[in-house]
PDB file of N, CA and C in Angstrom:
ATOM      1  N   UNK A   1     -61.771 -28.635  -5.584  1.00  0.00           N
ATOM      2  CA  UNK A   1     -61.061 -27.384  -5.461  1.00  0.00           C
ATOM      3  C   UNK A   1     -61.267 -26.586  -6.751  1.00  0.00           C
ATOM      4  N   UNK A   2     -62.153 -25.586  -6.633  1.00  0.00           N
ATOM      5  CA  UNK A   2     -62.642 -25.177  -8.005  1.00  0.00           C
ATOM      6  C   UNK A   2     -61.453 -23.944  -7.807  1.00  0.00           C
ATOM      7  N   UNK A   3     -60.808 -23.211  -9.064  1.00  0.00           N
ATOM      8  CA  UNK A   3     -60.043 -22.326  -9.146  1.00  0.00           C
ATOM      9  C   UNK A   3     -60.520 -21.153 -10.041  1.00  0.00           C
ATOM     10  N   UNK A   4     -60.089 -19.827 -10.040  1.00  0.00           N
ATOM     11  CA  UNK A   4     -60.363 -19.151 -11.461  1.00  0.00           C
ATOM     12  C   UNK A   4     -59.948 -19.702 -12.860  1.00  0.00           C
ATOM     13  N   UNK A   5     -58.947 -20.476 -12.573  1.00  0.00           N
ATOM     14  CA  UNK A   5     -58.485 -21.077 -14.380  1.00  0.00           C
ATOM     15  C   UNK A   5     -58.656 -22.090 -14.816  1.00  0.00           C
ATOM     16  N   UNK A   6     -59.482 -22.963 -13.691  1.00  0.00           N
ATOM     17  CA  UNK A   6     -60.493 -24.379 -14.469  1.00  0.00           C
ATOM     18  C   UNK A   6     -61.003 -24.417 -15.157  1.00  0.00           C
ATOM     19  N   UNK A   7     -61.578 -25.018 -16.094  1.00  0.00           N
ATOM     20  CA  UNK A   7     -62.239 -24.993 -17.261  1.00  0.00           C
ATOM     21  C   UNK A   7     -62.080 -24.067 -17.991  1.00  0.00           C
ATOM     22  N   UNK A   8     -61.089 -23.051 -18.698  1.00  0.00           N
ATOM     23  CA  UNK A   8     -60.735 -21.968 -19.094  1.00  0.00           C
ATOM     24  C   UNK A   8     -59.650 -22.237 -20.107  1.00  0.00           C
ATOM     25  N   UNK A   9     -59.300 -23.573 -20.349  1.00  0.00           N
ATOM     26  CA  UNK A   9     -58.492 -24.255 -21.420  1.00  0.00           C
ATOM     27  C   UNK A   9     -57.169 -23.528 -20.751  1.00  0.00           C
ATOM     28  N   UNK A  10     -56.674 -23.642 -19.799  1.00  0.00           N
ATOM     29  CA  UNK A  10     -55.407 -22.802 -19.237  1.00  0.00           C
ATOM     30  C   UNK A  10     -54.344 -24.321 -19.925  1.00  0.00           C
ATOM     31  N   UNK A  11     -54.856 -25.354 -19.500  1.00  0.00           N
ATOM     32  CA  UNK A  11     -54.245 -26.475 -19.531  1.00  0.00           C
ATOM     33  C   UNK A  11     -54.313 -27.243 -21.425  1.00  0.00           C
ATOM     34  N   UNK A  12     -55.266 -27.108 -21.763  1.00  0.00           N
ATOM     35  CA  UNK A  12     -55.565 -26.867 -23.383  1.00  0.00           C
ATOM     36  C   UNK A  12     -54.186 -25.946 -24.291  1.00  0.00           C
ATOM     37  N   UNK A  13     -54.460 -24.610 -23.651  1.00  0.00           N
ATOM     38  CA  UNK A  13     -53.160 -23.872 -24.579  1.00  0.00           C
ATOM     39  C   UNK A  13     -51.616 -24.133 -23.899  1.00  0.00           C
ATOM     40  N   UNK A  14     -51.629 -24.206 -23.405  1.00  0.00           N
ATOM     41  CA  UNK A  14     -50.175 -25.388 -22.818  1.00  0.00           C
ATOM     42  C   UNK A  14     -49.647 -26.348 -23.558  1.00  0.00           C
ATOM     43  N   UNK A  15     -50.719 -26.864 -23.648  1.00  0.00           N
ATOM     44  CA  UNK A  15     -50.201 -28.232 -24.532  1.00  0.00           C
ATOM     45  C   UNK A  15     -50.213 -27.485 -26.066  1.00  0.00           C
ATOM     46  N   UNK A  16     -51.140 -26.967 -26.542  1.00  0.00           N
ATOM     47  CA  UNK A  16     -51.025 -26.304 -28.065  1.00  0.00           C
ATOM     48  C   UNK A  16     -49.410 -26.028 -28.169  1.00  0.00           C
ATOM     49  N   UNK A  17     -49.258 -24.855 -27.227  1.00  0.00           N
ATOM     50  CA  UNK A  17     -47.895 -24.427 -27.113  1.00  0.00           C
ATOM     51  C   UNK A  17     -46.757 -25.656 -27.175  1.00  0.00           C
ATOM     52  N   UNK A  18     -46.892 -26.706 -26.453  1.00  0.00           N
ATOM     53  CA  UNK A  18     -45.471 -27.720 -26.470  1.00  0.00           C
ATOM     54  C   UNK A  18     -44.928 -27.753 -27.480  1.00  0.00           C
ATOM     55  N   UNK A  19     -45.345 -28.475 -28.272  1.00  0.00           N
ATOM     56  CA  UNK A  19     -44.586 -29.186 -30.020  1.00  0.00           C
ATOM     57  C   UNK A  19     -43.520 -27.421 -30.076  1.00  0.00           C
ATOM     58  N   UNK A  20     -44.196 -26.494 -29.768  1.00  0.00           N
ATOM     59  CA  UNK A  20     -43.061 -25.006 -30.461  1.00  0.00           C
ATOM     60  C   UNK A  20     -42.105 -25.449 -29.401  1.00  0.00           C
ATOM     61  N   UNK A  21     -42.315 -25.489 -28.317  1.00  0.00           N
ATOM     62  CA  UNK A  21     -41.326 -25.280 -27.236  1.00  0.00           C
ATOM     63  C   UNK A  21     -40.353 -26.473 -26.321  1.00  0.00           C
ATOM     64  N   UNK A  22     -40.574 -27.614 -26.802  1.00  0.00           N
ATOM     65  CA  UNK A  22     -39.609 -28.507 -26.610  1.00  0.00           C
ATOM     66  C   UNK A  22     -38.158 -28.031 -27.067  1.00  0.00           C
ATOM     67  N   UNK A  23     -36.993 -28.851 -27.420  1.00  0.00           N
ATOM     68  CA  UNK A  23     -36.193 -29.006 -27.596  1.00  0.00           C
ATOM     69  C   UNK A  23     -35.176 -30.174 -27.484  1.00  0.00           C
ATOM     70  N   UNK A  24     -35.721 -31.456 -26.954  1.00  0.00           N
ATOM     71  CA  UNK A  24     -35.540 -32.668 -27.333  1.00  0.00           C
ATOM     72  C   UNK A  24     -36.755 -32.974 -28.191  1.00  0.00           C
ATOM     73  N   UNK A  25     -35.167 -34.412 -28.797  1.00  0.00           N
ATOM     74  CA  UNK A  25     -35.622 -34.719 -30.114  1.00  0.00           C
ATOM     75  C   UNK A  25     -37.481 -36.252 -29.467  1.00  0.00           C
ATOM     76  N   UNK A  26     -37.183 -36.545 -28.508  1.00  0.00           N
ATOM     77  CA  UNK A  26     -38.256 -37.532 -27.921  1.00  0.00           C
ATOM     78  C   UNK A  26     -38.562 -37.351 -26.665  1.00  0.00           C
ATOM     79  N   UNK A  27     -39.697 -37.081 -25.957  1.00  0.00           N
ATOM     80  CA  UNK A  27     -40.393 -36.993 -24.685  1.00  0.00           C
ATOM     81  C   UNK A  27     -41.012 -38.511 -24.200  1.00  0.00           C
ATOM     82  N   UNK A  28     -41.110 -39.015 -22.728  1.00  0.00           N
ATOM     83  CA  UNK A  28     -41.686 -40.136 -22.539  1.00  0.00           C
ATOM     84  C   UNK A  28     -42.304 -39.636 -21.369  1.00  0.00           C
ATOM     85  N   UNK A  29     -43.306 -40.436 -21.415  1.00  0.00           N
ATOM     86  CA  UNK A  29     -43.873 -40.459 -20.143  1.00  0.00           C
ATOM     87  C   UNK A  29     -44.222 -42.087 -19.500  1.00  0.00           C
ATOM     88  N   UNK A  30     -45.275 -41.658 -18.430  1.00  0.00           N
ATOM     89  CA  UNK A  30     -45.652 -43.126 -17.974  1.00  0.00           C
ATOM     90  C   UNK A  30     -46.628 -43.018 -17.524  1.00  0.00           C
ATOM     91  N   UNK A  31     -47.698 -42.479 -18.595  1.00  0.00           N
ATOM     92  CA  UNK A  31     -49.372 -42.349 -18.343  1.00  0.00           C
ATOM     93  C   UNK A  31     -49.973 -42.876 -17.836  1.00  0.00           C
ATOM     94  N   UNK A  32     -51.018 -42.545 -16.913  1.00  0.00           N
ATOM     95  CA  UNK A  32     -51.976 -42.880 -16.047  1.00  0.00           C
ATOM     96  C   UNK A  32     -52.806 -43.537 -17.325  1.00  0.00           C
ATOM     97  N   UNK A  33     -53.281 -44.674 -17.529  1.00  0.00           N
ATOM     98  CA  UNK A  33     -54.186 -45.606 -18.012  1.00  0.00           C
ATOM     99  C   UNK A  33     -55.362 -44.446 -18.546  1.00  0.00           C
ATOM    100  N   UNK A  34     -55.981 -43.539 -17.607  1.00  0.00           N
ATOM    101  CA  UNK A  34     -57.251 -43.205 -17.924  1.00  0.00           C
ATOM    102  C   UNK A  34     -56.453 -41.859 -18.640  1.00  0.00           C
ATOM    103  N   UNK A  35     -55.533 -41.271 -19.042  1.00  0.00           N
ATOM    104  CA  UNK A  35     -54.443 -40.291 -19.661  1.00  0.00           C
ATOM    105  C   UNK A  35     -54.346 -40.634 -21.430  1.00  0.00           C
ATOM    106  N   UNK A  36     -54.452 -42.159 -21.598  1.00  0.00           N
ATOM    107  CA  UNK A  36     -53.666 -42.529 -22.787  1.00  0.00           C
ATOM    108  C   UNK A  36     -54.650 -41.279 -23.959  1.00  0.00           C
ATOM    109  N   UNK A  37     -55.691 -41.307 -24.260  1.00  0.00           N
ATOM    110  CA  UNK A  37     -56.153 -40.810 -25.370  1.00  0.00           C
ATOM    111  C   UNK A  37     -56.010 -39.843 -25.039  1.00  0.00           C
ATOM    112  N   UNK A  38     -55.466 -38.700 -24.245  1.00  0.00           N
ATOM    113  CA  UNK A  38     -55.216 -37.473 -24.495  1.00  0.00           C
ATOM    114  C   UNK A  38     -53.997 -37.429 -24.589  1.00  0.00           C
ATOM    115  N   UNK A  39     -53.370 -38.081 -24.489  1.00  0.00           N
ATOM    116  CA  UNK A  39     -52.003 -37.967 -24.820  1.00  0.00           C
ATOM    117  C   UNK A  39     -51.742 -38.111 -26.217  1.00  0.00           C
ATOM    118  N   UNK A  40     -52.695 -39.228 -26.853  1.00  0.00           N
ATOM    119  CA  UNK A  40     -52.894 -39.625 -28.276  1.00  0.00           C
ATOM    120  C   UNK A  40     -53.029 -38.420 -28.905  1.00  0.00           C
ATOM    121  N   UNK A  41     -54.174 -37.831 -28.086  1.00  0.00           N
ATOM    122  CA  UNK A  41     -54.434 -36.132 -28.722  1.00  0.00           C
ATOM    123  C   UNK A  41     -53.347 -35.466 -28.969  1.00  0.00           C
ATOM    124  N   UNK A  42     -52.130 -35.386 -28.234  1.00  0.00           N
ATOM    125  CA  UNK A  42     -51.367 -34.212 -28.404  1.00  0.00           C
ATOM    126  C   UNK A  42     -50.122 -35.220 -28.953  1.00  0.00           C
ATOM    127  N   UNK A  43     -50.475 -36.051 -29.932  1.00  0.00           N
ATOM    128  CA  UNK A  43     -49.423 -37.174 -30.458  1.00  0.00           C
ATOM    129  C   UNK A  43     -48.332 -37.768 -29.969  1.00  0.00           C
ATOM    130  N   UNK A  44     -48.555 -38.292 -28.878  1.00  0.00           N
ATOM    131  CA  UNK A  44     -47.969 -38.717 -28.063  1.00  0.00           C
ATOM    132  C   UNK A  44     -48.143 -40.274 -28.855  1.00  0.00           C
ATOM    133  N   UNK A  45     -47.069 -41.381 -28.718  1.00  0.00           N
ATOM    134  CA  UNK A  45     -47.397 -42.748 -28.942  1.00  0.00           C
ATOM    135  C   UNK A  45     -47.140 -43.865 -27.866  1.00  0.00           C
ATOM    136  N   UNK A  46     -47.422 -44.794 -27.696  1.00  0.00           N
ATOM    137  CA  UNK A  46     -47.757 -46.099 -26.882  1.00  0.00           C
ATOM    138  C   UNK A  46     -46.130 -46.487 -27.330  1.00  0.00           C
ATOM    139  N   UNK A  47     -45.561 -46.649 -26.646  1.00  0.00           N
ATOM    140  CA  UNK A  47     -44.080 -47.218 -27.107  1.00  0.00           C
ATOM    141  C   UNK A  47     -44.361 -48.363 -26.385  1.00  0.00           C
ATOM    142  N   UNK A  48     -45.149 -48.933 -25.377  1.00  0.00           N
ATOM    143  CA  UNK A  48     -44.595 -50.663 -25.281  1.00  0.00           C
ATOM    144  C   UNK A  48     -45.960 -51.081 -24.405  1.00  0.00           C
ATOM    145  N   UNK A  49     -46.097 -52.369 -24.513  1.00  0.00           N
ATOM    146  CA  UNK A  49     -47.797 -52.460 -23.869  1.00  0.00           C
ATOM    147  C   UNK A  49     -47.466 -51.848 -22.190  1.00  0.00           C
ATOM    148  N   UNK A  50     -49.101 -52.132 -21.653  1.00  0.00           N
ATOM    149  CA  UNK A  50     -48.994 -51.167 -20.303  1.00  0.00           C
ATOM    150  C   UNK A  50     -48.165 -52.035 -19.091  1.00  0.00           C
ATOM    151  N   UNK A  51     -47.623 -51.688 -18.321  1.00  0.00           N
ATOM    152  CA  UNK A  51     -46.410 -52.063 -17.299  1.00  0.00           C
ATOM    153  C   UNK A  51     -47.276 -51.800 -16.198  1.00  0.00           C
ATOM    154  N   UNK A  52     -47.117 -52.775 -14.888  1.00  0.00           N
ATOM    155  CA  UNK A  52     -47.592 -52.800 -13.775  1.00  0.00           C
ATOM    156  C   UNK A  52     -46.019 -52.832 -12.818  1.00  0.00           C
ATOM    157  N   UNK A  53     -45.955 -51.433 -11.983  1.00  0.00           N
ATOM    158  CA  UNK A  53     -44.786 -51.327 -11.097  1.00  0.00           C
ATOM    159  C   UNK A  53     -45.045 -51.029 -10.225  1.00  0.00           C
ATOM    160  N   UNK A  54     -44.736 -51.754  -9.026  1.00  0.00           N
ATOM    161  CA  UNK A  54     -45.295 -51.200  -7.442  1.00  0.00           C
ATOM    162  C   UNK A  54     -47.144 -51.157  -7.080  1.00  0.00           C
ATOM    163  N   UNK A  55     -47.372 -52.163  -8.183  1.00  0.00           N
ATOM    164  CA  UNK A  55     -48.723 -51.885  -8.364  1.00  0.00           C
ATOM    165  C   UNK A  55     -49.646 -50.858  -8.740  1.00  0.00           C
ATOM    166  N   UNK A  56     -48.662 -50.383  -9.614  1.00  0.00           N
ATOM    167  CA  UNK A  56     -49.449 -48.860 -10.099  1.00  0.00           C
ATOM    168  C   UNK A  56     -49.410 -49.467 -11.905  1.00  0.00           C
ATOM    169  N   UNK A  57     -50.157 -49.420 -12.674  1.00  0.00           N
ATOM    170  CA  UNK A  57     -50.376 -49.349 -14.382  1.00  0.00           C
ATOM    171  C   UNK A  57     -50.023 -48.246 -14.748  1.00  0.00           C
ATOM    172  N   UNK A  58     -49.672 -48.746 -15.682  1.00  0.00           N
ATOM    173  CA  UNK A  58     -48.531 -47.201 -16.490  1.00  0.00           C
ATOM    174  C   UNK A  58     -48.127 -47.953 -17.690  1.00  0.00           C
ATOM    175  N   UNK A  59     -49.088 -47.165 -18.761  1.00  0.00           N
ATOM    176  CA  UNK A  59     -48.507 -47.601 -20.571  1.00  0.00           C
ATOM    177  C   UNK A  59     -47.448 -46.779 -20.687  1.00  0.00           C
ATOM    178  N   UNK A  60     -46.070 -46.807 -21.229  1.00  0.00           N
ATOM    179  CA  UNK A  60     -45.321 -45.829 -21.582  1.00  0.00           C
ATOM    180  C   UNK A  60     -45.211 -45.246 -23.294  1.00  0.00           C
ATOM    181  N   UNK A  61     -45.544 -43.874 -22.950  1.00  0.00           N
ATOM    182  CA  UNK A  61     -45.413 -43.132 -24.117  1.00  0.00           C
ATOM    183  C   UNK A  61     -44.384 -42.427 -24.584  1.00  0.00           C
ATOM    184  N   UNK A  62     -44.644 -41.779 -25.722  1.00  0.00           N
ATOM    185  CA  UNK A  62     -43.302 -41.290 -26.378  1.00  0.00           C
ATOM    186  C   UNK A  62     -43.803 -40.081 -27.812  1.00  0.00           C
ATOM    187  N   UNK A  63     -43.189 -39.219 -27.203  1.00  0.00           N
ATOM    188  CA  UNK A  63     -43.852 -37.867 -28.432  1.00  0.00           C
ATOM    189  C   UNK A  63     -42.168 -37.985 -28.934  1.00  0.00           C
ATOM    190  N   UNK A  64     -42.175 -37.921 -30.484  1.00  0.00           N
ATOM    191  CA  UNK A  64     -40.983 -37.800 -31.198  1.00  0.00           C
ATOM    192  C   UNK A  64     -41.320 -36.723 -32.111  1.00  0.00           C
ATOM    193  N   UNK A  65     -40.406 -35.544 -32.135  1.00  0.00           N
ATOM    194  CA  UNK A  65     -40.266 -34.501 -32.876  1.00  0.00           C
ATOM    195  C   UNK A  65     -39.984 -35.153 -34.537  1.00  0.00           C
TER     196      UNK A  65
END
């Protein structure tokens, strides 16, 4: 599904933008395995090894202001 704002860093300046626009003090997620190093990118950290639930893998992360 190609769009006009694919490859156009729409999704790039989004994330630039976060760190200004949060307002909690810690964010988590539960990254898709093939996710972790971009998450690393936008300093996100590995808070506990990767978890298998319902048969889905998921490392959980954690961006702290």
């Amino acid at each position: 599904m190609e769009t006009a704002w694919r490859r156009r860093g729409a999704g790039g300046a989004l994330f630039r933008r976060f760190p200004e626009e949060i307002t909690a003090e810690r964010v988590t997620v539960n990254a898709s395995p093939y996710a972790v190093e971009i998450y690393r990118h936008l300093r996100f950290r590995t808070k506990e090894s990767e978890q298998i639930t319902d048969g889905i893998r998921y490392p959980p992360m954690e961006y702290l202001r």
